[in-house]
C-alpha atoms as a PDB file:
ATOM      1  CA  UNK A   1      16.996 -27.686   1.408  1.00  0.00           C
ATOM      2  CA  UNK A   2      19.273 -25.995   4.150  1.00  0.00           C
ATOM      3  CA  UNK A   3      22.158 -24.189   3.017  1.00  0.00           C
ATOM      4  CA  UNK A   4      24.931 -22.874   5.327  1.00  0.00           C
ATOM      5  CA  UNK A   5      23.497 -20.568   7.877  1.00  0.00           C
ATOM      6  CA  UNK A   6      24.053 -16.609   6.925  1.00  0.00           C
ATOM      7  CA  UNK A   7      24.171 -14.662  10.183  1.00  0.00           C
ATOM      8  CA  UNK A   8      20.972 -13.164  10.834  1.00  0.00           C
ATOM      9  CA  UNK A   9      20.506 -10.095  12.629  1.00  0.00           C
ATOM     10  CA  UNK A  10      17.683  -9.646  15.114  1.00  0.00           C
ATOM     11  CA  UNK A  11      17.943  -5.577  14.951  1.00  0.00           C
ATOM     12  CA  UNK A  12      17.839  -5.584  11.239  1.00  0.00           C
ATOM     13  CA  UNK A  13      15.023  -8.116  10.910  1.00  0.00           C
ATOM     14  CA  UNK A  14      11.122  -7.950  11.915  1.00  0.00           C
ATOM     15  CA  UNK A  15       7.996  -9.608  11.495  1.00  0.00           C
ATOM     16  CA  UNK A  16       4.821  -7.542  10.780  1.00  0.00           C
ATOM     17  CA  UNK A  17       1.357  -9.442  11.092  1.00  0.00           C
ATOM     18  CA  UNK A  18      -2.732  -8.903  10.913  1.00  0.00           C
ATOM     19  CA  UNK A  19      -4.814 -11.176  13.187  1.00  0.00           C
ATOM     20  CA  UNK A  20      -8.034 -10.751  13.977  1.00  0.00           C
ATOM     21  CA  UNK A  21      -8.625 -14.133  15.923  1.00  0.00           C
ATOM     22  CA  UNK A  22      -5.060 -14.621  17.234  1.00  0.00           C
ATOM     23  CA  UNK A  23      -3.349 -17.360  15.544  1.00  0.00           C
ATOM     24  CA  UNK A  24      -1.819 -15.526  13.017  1.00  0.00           C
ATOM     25  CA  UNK A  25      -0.019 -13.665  16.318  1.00  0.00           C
ATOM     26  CA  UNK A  26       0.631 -16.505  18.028  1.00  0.00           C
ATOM     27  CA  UNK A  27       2.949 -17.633  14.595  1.00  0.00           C
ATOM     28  CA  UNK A  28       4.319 -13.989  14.261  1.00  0.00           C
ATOM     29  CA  UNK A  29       5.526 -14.426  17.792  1.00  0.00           C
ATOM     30  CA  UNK A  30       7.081 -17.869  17.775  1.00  0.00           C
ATOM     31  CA  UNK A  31       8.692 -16.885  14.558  1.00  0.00           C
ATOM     32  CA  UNK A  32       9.846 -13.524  16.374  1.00  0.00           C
ATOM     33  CA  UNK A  33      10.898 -15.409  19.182  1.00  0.00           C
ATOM     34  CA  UNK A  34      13.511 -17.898  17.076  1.00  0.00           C
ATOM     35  CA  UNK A  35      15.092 -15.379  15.321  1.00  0.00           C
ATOM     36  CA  UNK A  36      15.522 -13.092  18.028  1.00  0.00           C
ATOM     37  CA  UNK A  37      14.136 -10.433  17.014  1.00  0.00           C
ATOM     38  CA  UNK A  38      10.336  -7.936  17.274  1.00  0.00           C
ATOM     39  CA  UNK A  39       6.711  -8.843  15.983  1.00  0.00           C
ATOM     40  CA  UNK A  40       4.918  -6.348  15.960  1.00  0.00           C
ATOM     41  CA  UNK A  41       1.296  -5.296  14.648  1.00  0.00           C
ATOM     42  CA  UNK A  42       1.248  -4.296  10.523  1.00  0.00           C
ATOM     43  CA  UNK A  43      -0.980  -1.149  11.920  1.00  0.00           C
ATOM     44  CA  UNK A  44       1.649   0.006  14.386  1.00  0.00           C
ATOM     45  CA  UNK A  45       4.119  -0.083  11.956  1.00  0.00           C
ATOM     46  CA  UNK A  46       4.613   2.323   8.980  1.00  0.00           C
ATOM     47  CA  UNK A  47       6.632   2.079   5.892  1.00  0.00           C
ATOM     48  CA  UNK A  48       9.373   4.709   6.490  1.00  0.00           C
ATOM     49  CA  UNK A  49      10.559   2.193   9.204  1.00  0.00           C
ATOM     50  CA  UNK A  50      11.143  -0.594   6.412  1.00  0.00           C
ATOM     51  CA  UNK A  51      14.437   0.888   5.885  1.00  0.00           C
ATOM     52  CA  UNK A  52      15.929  -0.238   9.043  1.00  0.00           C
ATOM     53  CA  UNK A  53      15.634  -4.136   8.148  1.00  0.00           C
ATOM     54  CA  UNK A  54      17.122  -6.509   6.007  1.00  0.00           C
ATOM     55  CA  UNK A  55      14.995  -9.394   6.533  1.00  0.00           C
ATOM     56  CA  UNK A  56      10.897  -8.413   6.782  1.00  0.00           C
ATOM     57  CA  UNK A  57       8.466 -11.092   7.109  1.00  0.00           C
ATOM     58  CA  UNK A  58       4.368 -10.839   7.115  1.00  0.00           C
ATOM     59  CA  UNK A  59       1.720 -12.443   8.102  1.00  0.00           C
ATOM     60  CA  UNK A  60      -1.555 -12.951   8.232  1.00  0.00           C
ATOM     61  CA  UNK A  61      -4.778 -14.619   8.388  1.00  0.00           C
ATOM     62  CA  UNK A  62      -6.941 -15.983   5.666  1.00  0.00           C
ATOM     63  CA  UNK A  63     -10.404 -14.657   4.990  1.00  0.00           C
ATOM     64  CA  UNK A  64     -12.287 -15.384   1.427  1.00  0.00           C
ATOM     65  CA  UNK A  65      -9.180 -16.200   0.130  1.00  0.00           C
ATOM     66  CA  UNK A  66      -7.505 -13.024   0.736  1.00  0.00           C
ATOM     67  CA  UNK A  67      -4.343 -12.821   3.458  1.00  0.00           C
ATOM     68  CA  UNK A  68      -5.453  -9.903   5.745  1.00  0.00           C
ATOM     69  CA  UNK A  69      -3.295  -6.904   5.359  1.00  0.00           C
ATOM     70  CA  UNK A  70      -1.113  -8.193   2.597  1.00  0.00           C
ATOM     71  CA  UNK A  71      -2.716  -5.463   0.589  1.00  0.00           C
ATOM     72  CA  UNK A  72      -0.966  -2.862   2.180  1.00  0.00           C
ATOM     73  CA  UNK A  73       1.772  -4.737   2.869  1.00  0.00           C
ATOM     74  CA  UNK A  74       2.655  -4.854  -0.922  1.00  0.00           C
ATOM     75  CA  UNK A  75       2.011  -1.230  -1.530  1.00  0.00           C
ATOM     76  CA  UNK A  76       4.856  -0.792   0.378  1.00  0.00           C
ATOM     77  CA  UNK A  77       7.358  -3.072  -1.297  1.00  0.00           C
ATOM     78  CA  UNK A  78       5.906  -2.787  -4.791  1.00  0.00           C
ATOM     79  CA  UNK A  79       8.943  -0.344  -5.655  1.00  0.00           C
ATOM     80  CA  UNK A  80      11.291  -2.885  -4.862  1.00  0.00           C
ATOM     81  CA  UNK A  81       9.620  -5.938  -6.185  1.00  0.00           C
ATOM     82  CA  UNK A  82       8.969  -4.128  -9.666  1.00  0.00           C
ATOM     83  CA  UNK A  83      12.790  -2.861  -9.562  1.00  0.00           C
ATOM     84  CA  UNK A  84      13.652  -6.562  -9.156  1.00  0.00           C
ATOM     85  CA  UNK A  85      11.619  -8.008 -11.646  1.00  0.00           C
ATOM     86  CA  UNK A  86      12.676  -5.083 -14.517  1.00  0.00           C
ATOM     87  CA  UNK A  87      16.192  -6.759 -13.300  1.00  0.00           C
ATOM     88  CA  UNK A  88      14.794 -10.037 -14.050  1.00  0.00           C
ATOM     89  CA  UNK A  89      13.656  -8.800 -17.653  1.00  0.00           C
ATOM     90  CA  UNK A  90      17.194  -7.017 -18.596  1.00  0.00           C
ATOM     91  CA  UNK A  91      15.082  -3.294 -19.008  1.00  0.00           C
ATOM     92  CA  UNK A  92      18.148  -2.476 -15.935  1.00  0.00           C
ATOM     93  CA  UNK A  93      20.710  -3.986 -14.903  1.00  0.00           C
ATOM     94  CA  UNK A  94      20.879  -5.784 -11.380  1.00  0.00           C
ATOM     95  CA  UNK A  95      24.121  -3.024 -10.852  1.00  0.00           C
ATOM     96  CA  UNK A  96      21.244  -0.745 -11.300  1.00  0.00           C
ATOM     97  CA  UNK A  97      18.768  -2.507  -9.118  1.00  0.00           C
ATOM     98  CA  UNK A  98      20.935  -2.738  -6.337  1.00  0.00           C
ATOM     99  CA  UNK A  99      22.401   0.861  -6.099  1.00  0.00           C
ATOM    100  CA  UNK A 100      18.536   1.826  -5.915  1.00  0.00           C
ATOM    101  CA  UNK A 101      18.007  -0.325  -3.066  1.00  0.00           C
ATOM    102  CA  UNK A 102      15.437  -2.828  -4.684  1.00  0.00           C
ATOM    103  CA  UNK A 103      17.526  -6.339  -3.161  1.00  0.00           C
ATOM    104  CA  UNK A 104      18.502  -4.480   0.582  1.00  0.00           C
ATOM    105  CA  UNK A 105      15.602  -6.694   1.691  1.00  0.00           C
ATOM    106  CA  UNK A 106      14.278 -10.159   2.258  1.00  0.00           C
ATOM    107  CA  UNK A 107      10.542 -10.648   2.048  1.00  0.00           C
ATOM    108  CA  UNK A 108       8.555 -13.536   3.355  1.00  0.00           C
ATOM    109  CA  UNK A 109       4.878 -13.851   3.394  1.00  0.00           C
ATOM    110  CA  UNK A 110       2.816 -16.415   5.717  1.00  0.00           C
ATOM    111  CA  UNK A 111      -0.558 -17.056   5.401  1.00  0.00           C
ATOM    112  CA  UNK A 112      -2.907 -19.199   8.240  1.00  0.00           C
ATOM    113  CA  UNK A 113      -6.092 -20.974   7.838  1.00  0.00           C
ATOM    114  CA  UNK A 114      -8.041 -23.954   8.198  1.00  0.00           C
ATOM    115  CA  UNK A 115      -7.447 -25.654   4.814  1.00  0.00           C
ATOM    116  CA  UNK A 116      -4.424 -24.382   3.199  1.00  0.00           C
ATOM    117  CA  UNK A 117      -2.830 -27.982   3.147  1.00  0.00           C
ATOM    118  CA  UNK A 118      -4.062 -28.907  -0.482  1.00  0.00           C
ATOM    119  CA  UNK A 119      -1.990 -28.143  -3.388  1.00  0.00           C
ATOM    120  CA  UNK A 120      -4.973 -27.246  -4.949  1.00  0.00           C
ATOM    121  CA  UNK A 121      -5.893 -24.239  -2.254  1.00  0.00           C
ATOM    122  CA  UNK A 122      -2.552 -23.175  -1.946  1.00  0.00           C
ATOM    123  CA  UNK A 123      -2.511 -22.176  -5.740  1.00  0.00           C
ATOM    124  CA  UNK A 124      -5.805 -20.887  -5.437  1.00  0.00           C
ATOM    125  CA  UNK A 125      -4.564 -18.975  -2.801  1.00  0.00           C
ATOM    126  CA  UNK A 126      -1.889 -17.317  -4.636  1.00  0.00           C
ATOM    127  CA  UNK A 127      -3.954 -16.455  -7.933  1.00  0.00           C
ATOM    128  CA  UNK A 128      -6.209 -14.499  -5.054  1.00  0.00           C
ATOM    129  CA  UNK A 129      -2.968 -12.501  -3.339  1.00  0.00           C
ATOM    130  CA  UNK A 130      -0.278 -12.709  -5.796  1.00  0.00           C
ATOM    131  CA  UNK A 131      -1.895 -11.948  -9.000  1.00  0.00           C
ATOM    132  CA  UNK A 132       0.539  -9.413 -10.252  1.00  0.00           C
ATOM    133  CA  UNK A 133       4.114 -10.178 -12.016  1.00  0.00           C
ATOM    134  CA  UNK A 134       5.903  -8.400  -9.840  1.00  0.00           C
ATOM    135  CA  UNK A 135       4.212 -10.133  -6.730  1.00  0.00           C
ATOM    136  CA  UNK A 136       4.653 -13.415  -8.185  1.00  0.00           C
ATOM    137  CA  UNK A 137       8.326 -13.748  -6.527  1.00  0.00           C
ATOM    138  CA  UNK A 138       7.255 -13.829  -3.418  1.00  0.00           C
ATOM    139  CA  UNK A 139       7.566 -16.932  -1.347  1.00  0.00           C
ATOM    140  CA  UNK A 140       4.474 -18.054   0.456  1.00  0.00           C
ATOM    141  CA  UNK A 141       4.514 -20.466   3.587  1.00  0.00           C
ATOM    142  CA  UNK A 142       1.243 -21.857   4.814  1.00  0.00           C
ATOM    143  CA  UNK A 143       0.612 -22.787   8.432  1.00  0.00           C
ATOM    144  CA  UNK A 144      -2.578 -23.954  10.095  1.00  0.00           C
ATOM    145  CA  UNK A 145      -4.815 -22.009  11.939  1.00  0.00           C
ATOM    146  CA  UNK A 146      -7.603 -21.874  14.238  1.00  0.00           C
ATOM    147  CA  UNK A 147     -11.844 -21.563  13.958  1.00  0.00           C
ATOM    148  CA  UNK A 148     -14.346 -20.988  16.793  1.00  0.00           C
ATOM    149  CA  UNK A 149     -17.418 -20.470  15.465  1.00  0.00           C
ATOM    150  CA  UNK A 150     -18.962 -18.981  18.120  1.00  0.00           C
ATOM    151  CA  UNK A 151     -16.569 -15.801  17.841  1.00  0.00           C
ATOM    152  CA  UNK A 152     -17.824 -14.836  14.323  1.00  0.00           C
ATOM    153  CA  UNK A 153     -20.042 -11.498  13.241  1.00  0.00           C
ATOM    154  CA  UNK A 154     -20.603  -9.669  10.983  1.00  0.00           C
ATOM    155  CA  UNK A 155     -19.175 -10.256   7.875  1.00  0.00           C
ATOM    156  CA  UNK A 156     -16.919 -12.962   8.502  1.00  0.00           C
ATOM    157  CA  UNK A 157     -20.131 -14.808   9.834  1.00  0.00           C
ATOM    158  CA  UNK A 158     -21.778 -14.162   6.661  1.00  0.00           C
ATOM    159  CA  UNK A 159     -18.607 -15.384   4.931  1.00  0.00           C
ATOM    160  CA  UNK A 160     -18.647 -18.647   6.620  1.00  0.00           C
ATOM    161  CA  UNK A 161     -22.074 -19.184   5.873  1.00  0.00           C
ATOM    162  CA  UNK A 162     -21.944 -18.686   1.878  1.00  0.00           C
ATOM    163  CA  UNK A 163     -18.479 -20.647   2.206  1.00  0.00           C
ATOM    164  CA  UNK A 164     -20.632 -23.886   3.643  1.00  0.00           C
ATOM    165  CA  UNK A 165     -23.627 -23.968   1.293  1.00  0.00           C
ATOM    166  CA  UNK A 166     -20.797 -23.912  -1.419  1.00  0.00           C
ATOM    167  CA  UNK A 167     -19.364 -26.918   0.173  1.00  0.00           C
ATOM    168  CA  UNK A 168     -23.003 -28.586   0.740  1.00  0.00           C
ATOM    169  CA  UNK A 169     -24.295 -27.633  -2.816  1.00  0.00           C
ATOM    170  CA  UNK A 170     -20.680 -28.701  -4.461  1.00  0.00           C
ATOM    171  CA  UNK A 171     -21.560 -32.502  -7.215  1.00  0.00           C
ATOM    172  CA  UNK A 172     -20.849 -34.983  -5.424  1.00  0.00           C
ATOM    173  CA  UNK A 173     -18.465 -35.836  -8.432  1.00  0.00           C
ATOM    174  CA  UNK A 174     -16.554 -32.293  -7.873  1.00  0.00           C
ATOM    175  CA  UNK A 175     -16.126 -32.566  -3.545  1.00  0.00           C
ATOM    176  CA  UNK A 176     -13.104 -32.557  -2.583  1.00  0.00           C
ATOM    177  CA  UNK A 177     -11.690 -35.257   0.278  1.00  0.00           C
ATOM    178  CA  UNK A 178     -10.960 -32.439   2.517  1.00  0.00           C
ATOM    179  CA  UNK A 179     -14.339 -30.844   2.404  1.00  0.00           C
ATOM    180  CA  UNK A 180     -16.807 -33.062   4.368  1.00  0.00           C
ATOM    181  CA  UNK A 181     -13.210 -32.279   7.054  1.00  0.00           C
ATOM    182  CA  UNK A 182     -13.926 -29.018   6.588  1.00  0.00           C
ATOM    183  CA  UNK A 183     -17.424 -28.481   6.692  1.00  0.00           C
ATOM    184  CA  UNK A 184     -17.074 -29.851  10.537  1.00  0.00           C
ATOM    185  CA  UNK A 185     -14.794 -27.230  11.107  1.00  0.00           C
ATOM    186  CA  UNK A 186     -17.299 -24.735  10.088  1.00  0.00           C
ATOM    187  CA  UNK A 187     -19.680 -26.898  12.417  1.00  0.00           C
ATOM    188  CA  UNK A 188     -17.977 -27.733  15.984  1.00  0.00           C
ATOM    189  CA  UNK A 189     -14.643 -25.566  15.586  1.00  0.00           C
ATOM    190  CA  UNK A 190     -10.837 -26.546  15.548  1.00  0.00           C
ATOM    191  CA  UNK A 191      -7.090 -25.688  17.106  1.00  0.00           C
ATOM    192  CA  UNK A 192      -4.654 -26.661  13.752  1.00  0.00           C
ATOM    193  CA  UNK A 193      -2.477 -24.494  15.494  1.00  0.00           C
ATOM    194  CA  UNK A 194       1.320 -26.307  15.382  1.00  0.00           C
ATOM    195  CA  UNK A 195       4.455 -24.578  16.328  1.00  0.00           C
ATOM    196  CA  UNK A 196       6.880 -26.798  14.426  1.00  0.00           C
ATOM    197  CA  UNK A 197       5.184 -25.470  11.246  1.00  0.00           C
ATOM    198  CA  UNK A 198       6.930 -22.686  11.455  1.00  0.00           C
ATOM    199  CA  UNK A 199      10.466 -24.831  10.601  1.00  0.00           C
ATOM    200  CA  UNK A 200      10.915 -24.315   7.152  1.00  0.00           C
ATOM    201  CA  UNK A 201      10.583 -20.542   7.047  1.00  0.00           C
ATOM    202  CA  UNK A 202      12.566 -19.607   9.991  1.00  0.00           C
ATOM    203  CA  UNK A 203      15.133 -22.025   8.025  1.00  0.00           C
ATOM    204  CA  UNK A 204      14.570 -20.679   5.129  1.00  0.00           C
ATOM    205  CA  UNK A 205      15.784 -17.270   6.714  1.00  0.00           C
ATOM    206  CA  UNK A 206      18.762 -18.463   8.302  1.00  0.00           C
ATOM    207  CA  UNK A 207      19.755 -19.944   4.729  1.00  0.00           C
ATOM    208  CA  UNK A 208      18.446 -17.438   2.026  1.00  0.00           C
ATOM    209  CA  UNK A 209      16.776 -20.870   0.299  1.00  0.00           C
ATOM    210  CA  UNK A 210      13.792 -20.710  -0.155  1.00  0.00           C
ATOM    211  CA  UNK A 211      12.009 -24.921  -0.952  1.00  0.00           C
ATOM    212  CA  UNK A 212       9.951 -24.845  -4.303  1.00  0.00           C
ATOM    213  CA  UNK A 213       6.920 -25.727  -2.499  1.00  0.00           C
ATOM    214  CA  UNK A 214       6.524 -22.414  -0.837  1.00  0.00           C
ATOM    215  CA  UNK A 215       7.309 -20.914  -4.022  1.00  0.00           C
ATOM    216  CA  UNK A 216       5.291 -19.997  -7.474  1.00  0.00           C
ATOM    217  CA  UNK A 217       7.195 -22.009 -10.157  1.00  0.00           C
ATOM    218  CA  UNK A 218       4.418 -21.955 -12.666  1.00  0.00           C
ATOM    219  CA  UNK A 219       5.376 -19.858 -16.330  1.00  0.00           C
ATOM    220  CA  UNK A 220       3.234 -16.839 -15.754  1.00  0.00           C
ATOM    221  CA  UNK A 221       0.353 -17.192 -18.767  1.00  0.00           C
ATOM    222  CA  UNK A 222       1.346 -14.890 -21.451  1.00  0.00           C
ATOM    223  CA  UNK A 223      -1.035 -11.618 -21.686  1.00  0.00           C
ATOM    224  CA  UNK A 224      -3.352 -11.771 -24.502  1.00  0.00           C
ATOM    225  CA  UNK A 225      -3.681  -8.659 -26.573  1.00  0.00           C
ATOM    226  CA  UNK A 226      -6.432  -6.185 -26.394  1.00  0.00           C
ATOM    227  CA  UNK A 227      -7.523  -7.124 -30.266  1.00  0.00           C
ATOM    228  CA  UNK A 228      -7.505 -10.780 -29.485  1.00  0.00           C
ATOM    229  CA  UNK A 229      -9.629 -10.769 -26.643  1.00  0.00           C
END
């Protein structure tokens, strides 16, 4: 997996985050914190300033599937990753790529919730956030978060409820073995929070490799044409 270490430097690197509850900052920060360099909020940050850093990494929560903020986060690379992936294709060359500035950057994407340790959720996961080409290169690292259900409202409340009557109403034939685990999360709460999760992407930073497992290595399903849909 490791590689040999490629100086990383703090002032040219940063990671951006979106937490609502706090766990996702807790990981932005200890990730921050080994690499020596800022976290700082995705909404105090603007996407001018991406041009001072080599190596950006985001973060964020999980809510109905969706990591908060990645949305924006990916309007502001989608130059570069669609630059990279015409590369990819041959419609430019990388020469080309590269004097554009589409590879002066590193991106790395975390996501953290409650039940992001099955294969099956983490691909489920990425159909949800990564369902363009061009956001298909993006490596993904899951880390475990945090629930107290006595902070929700509104519509995360409302979330959580439809999300358990899925879970209760599932066949008994189609559940799961982490459901009935996760349906007492829902219930009584949990703290998955777990520093030394964050190992294999602040390694994978240090050495440019990136492990299969945190990345999409499925053939992307050929688009069907409009007259034989």
């Amino acid at each position: 997996m490791m590689q040999n270490d490629k100086k990383v430097d703090p002032q040219r690197t940063i990671v951006l985050y979106t937490s609502k509850y706090g766990a996702a900052e807790t990981y932005a920060r200890w990730i921050a914190e080994a690499l020596g360099c800022r976290a700082v909020p995705l909404d105090k940050f603007s996407k001018k300033e991406l041009r001072g850093y080599d190596t950006v990494i985001y973060g964020g929560g999980v809510q109905a599937g969706g990591i908060r903020g990645l949305e924006q986060f990916t309007k502001w690379i989608k130059g570069d990753l669609k630059l990279r992936q015409m590369a990819k294709r041959g419609t430019i060359s990388e020469a080309e790529a590269s004097e554009i500035g589409a590879f002066d950057r590193q991106y790395y994407i975390f996501a953290v919730g409650i039940s992001l340790d099955s294969e099956e959720n983490r691909l489920q996961l990425r159909d949800i956030n990564f369902d363009k080409d061009c956001l298909r290169e993006l490596p993904c690292f899951f880390l475990p978060g945090a629930f107290d259900p006595a902070k929700l409202a509104g519509v995360d409340k409302a979330i959580i409820k439809v999300a358990t009557k899925m879970f209760q109403d599932k066949p008994e034939a189609q559940a799961a073995a982490e459901d009935a685990q996760v349906l007492r999360y829902f219930e009584t709460g949990c703290d998955l929070i777990d520093r030394t999760r964050t190992t294999a992407l602040i390694e994978s930073v240090k050495s440019g490799a990136v492990p299969e497992e945190f990345r999409d290595t499925r053939e992307p399903e050929p688009k069907k044409s409009f007259w034989k849909r």
